[in-house]
PDB file of N, CA and C in Angstrom:
ATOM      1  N   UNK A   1      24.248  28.518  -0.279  1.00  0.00           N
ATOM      2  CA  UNK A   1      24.380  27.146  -0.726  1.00  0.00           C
ATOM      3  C   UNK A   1      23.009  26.495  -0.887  1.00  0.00           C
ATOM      4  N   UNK A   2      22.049  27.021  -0.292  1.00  0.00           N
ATOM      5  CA  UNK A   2      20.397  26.626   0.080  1.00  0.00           C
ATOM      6  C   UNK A   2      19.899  26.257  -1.819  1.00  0.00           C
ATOM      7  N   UNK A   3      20.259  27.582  -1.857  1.00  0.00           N
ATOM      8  CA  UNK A   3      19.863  28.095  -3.364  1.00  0.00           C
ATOM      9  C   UNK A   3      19.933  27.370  -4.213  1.00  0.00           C
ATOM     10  N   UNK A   4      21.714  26.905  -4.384  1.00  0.00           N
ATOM     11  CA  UNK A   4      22.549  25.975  -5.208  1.00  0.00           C
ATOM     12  C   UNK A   4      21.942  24.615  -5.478  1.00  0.00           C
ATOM     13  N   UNK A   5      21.271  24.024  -4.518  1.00  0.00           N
ATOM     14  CA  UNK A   5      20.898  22.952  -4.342  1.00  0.00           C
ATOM     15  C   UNK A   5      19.421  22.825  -4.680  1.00  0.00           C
ATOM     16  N   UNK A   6      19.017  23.752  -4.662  1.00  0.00           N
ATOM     17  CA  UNK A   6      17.624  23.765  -5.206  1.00  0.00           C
ATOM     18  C   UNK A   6      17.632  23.750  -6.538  1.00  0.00           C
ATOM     19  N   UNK A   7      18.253  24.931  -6.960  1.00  0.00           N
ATOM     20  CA  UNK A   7      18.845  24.839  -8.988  1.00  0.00           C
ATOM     21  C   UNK A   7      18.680  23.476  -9.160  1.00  0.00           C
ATOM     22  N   UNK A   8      19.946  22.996  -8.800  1.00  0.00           N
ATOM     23  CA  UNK A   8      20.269  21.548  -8.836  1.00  0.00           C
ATOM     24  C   UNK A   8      19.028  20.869  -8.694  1.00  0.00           C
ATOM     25  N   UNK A   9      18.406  20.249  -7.977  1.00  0.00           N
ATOM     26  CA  UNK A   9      17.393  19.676  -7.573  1.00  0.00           C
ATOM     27  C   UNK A   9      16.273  19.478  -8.504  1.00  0.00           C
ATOM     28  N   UNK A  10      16.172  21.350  -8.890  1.00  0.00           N
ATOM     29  CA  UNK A  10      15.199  21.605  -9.835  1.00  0.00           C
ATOM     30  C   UNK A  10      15.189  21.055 -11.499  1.00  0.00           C
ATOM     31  N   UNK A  11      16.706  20.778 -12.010  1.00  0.00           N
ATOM     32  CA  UNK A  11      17.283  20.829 -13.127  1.00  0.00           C
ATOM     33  C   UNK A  11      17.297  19.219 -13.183  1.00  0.00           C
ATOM     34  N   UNK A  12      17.512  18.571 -12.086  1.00  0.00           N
ATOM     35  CA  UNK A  12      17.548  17.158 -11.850  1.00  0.00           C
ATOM     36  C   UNK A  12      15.918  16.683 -12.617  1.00  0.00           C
ATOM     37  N   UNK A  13      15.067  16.843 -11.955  1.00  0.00           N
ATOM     38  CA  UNK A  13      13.522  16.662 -11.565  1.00  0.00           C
ATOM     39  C   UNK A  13      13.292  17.000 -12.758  1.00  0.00           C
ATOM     40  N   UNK A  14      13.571  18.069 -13.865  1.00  0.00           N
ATOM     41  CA  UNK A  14      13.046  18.514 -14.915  1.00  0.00           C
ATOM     42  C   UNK A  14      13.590  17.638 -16.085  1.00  0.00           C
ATOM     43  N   UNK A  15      15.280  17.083 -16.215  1.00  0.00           N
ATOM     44  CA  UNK A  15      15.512  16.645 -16.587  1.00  0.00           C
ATOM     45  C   UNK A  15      14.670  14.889 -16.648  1.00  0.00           C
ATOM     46  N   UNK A  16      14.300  14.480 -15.282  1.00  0.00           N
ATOM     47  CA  UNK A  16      13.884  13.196 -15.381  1.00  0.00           C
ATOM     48  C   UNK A  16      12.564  13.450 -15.841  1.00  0.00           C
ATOM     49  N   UNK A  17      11.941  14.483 -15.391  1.00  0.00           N
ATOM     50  CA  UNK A  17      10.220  14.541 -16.348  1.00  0.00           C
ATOM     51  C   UNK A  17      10.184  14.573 -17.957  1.00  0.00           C
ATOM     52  N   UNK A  18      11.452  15.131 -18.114  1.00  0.00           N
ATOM     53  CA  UNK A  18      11.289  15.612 -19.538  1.00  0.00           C
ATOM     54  C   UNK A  18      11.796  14.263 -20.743  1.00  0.00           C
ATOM     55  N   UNK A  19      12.729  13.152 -19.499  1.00  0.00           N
ATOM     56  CA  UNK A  19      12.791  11.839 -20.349  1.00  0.00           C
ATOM     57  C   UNK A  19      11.891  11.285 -20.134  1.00  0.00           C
ATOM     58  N   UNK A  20      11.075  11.156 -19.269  1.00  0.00           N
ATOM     59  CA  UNK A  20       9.511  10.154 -19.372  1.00  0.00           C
ATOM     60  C   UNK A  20       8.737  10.997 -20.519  1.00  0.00           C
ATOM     61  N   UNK A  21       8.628  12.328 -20.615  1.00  0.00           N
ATOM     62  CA  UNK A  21       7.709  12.249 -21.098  1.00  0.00           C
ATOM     63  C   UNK A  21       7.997  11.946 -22.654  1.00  0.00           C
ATOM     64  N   UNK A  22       9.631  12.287 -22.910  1.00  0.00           N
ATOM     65  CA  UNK A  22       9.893  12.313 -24.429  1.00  0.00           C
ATOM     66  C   UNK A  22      10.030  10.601 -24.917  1.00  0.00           C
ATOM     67  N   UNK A  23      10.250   9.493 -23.948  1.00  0.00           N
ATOM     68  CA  UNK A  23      10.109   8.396 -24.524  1.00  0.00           C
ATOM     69  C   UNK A  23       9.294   8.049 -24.832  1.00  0.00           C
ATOM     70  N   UNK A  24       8.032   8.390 -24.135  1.00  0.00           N
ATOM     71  CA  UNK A  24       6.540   8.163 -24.290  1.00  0.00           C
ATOM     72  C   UNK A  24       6.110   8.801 -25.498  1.00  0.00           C
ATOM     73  N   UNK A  25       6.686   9.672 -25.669  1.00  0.00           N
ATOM     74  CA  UNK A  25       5.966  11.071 -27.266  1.00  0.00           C
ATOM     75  C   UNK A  25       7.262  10.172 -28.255  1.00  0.00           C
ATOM     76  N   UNK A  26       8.177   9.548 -27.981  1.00  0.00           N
ATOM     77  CA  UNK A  26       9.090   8.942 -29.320  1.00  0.00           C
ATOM     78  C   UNK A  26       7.910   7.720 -29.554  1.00  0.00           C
ATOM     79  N   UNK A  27       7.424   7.348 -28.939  1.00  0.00           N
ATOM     80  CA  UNK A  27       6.802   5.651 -28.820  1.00  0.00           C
ATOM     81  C   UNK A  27       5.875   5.644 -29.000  1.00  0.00           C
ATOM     82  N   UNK A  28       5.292   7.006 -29.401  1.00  0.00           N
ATOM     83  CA  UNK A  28       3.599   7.338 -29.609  1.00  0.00           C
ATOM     84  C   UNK A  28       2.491   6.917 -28.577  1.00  0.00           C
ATOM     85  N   UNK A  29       3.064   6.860 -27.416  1.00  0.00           N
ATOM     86  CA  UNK A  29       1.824   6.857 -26.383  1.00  0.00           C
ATOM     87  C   UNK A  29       1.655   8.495 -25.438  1.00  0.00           C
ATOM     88  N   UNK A  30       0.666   7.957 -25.264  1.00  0.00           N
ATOM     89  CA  UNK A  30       0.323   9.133 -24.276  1.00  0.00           C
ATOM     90  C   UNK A  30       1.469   9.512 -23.097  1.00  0.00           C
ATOM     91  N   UNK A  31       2.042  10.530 -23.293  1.00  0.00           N
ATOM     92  CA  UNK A  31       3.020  11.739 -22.137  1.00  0.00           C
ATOM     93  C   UNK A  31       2.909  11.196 -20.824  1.00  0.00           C
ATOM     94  N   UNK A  32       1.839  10.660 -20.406  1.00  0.00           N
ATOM     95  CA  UNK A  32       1.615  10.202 -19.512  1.00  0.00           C
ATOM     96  C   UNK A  32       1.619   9.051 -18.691  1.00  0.00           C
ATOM     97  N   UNK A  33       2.412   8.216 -19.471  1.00  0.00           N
ATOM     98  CA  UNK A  33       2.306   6.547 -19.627  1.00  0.00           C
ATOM     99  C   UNK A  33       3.523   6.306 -18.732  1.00  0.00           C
ATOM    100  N   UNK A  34       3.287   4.728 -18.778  1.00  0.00           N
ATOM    101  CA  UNK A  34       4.352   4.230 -18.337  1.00  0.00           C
ATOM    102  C   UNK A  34       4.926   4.040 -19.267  1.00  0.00           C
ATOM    103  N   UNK A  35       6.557   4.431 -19.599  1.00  0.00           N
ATOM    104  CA  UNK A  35       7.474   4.171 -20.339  1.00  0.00           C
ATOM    105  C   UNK A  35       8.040   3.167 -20.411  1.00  0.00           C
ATOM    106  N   UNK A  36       8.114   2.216 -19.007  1.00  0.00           N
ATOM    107  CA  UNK A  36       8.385   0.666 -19.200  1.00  0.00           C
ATOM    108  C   UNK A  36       7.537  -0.300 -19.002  1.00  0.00           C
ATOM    109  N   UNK A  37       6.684  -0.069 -19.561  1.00  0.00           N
ATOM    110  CA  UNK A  37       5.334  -0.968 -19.751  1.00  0.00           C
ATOM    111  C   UNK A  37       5.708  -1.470 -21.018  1.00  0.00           C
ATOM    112  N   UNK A  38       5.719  -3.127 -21.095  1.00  0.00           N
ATOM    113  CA  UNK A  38       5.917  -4.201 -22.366  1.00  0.00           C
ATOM    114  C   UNK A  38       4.652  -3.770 -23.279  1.00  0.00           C
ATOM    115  N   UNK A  39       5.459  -3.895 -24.231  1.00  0.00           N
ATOM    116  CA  UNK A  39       4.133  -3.620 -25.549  1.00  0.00           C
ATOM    117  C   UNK A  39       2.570  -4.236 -25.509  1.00  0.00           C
ATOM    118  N   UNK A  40       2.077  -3.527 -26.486  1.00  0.00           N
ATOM    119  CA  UNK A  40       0.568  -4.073 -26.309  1.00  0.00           C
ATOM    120  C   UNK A  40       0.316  -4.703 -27.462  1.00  0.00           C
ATOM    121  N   UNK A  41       0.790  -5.755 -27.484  1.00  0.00           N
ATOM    122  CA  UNK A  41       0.757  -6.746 -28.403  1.00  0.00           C
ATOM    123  C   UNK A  41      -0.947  -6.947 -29.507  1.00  0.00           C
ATOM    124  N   UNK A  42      -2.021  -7.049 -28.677  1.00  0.00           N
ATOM    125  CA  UNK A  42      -3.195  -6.373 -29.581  1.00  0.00           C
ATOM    126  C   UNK A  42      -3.422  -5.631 -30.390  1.00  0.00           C
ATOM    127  N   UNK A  43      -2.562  -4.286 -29.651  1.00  0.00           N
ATOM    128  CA  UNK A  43      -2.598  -2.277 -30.228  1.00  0.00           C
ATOM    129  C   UNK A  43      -2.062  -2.667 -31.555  1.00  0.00           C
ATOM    130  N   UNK A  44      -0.672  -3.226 -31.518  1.00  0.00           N
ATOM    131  CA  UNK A  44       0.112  -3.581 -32.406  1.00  0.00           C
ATOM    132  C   UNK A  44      -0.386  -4.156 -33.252  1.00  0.00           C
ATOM    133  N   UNK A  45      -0.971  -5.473 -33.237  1.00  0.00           N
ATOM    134  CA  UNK A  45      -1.682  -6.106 -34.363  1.00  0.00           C
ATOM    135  C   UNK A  45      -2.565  -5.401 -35.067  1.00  0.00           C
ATOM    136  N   UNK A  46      -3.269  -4.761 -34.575  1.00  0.00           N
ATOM    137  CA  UNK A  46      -4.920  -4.449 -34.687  1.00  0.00           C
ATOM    138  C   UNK A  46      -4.165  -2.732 -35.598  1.00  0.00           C
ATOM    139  N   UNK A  47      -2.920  -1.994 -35.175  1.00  0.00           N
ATOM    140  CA  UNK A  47      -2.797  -1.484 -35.715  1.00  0.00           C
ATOM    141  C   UNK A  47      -1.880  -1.505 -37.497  1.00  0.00           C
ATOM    142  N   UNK A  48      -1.204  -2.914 -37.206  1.00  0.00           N
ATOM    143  CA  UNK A  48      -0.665  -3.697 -38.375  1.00  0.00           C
ATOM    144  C   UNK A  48      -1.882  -3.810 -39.730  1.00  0.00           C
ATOM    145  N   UNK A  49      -2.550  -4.823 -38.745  1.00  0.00           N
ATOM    146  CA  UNK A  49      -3.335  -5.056 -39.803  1.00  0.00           C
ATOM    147  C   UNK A  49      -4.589  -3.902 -40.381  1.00  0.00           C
ATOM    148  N   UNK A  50      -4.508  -2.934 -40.014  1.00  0.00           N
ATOM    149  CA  UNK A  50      -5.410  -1.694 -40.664  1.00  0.00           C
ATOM    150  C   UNK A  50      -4.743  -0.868 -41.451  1.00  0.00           C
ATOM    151  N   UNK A  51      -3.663  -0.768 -41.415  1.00  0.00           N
ATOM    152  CA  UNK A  51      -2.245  -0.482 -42.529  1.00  0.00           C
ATOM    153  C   UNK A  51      -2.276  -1.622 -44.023  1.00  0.00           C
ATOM    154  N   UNK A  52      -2.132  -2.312 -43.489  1.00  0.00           N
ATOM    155  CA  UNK A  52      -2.392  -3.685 -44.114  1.00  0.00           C
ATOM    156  C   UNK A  52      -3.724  -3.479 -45.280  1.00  0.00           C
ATOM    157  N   UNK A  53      -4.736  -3.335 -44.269  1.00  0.00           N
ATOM    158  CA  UNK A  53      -5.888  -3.072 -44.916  1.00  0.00           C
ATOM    159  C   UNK A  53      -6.081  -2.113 -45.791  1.00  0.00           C
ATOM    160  N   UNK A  54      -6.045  -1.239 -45.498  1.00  0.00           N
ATOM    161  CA  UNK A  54      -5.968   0.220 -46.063  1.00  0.00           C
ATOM    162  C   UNK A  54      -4.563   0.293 -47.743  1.00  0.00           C
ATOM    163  N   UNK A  55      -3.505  -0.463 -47.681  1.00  0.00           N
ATOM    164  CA  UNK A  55      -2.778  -0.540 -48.470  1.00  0.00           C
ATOM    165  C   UNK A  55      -3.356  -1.506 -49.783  1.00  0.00           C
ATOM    166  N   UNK A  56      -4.211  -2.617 -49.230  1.00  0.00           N
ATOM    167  CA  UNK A  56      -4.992  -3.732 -50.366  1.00  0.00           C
ATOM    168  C   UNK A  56      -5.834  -3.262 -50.827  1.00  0.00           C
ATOM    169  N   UNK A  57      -6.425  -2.125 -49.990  1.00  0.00           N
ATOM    170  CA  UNK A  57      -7.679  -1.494 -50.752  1.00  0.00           C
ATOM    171  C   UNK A  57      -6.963  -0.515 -51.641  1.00  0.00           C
ATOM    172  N   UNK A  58      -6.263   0.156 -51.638  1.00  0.00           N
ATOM    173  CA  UNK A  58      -5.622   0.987 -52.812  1.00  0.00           C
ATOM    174  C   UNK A  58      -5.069   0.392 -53.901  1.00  0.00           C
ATOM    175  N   UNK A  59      -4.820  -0.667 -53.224  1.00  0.00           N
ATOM    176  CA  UNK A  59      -4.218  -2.058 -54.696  1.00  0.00           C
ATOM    177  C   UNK A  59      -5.379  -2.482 -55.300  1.00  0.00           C
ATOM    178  N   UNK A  60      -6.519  -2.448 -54.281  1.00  0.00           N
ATOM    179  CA  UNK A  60      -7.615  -2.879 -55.343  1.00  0.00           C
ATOM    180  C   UNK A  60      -8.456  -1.935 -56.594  1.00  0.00           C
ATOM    181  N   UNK A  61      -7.913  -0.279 -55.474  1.00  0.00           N
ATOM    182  CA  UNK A  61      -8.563   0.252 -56.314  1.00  0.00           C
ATOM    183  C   UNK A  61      -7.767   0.543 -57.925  1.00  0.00           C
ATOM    184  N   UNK A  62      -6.348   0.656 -57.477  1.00  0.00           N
ATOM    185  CA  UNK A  62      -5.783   0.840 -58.995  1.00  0.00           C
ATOM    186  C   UNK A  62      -5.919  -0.096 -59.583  1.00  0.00           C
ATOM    187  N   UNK A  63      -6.071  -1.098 -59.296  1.00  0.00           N
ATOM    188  CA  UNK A  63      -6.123  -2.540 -60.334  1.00  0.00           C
ATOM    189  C   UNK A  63      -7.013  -2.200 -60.939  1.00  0.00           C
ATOM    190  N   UNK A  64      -8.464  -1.675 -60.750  1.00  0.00           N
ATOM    191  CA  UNK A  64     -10.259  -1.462 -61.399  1.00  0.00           C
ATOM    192  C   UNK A  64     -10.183  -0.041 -61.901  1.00  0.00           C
ATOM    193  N   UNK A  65      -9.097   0.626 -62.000  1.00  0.00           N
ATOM    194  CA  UNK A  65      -8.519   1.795 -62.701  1.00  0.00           C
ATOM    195  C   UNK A  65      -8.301   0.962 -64.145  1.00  0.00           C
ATOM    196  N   UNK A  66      -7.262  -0.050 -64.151  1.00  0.00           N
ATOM    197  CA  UNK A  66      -6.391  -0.396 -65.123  1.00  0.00           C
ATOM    198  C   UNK A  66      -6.953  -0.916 -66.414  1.00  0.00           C
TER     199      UNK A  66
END
């Protein structure tokens, strides 16, 4: 029964590592993170607006194509 419970135990523990680490790898942070840590409202912006950026400059460049 020693055994049984270890399986168990083991399958438990692997299962809960393997949802921290996969919410963290769905959410694009580091494997290592806290998974319920509130957003980083900065990361976010700062990564908005370089998308942002990067999309006006291709608008600018086809426009000086045209």
């Amino acid at each position: 029964m020693g055994t049984f419970k270890s399986i168990v135990l083991g399958i438990v523990i692997g299962l809960l590592a393997g949802l921290w680490f996969g919410v963290n790898i769905g959410k694009g942070r580091a494997f290592y993170a806290n998974p319920f840590a509130g957003k980083d409202i900065a990361g976010d912006l700062m990564e908005s607006s370089g998308d942002m950026l990067e999309k006006s400059g291709k608008a600018l460049k086809e426009l000086k194509k045209d």
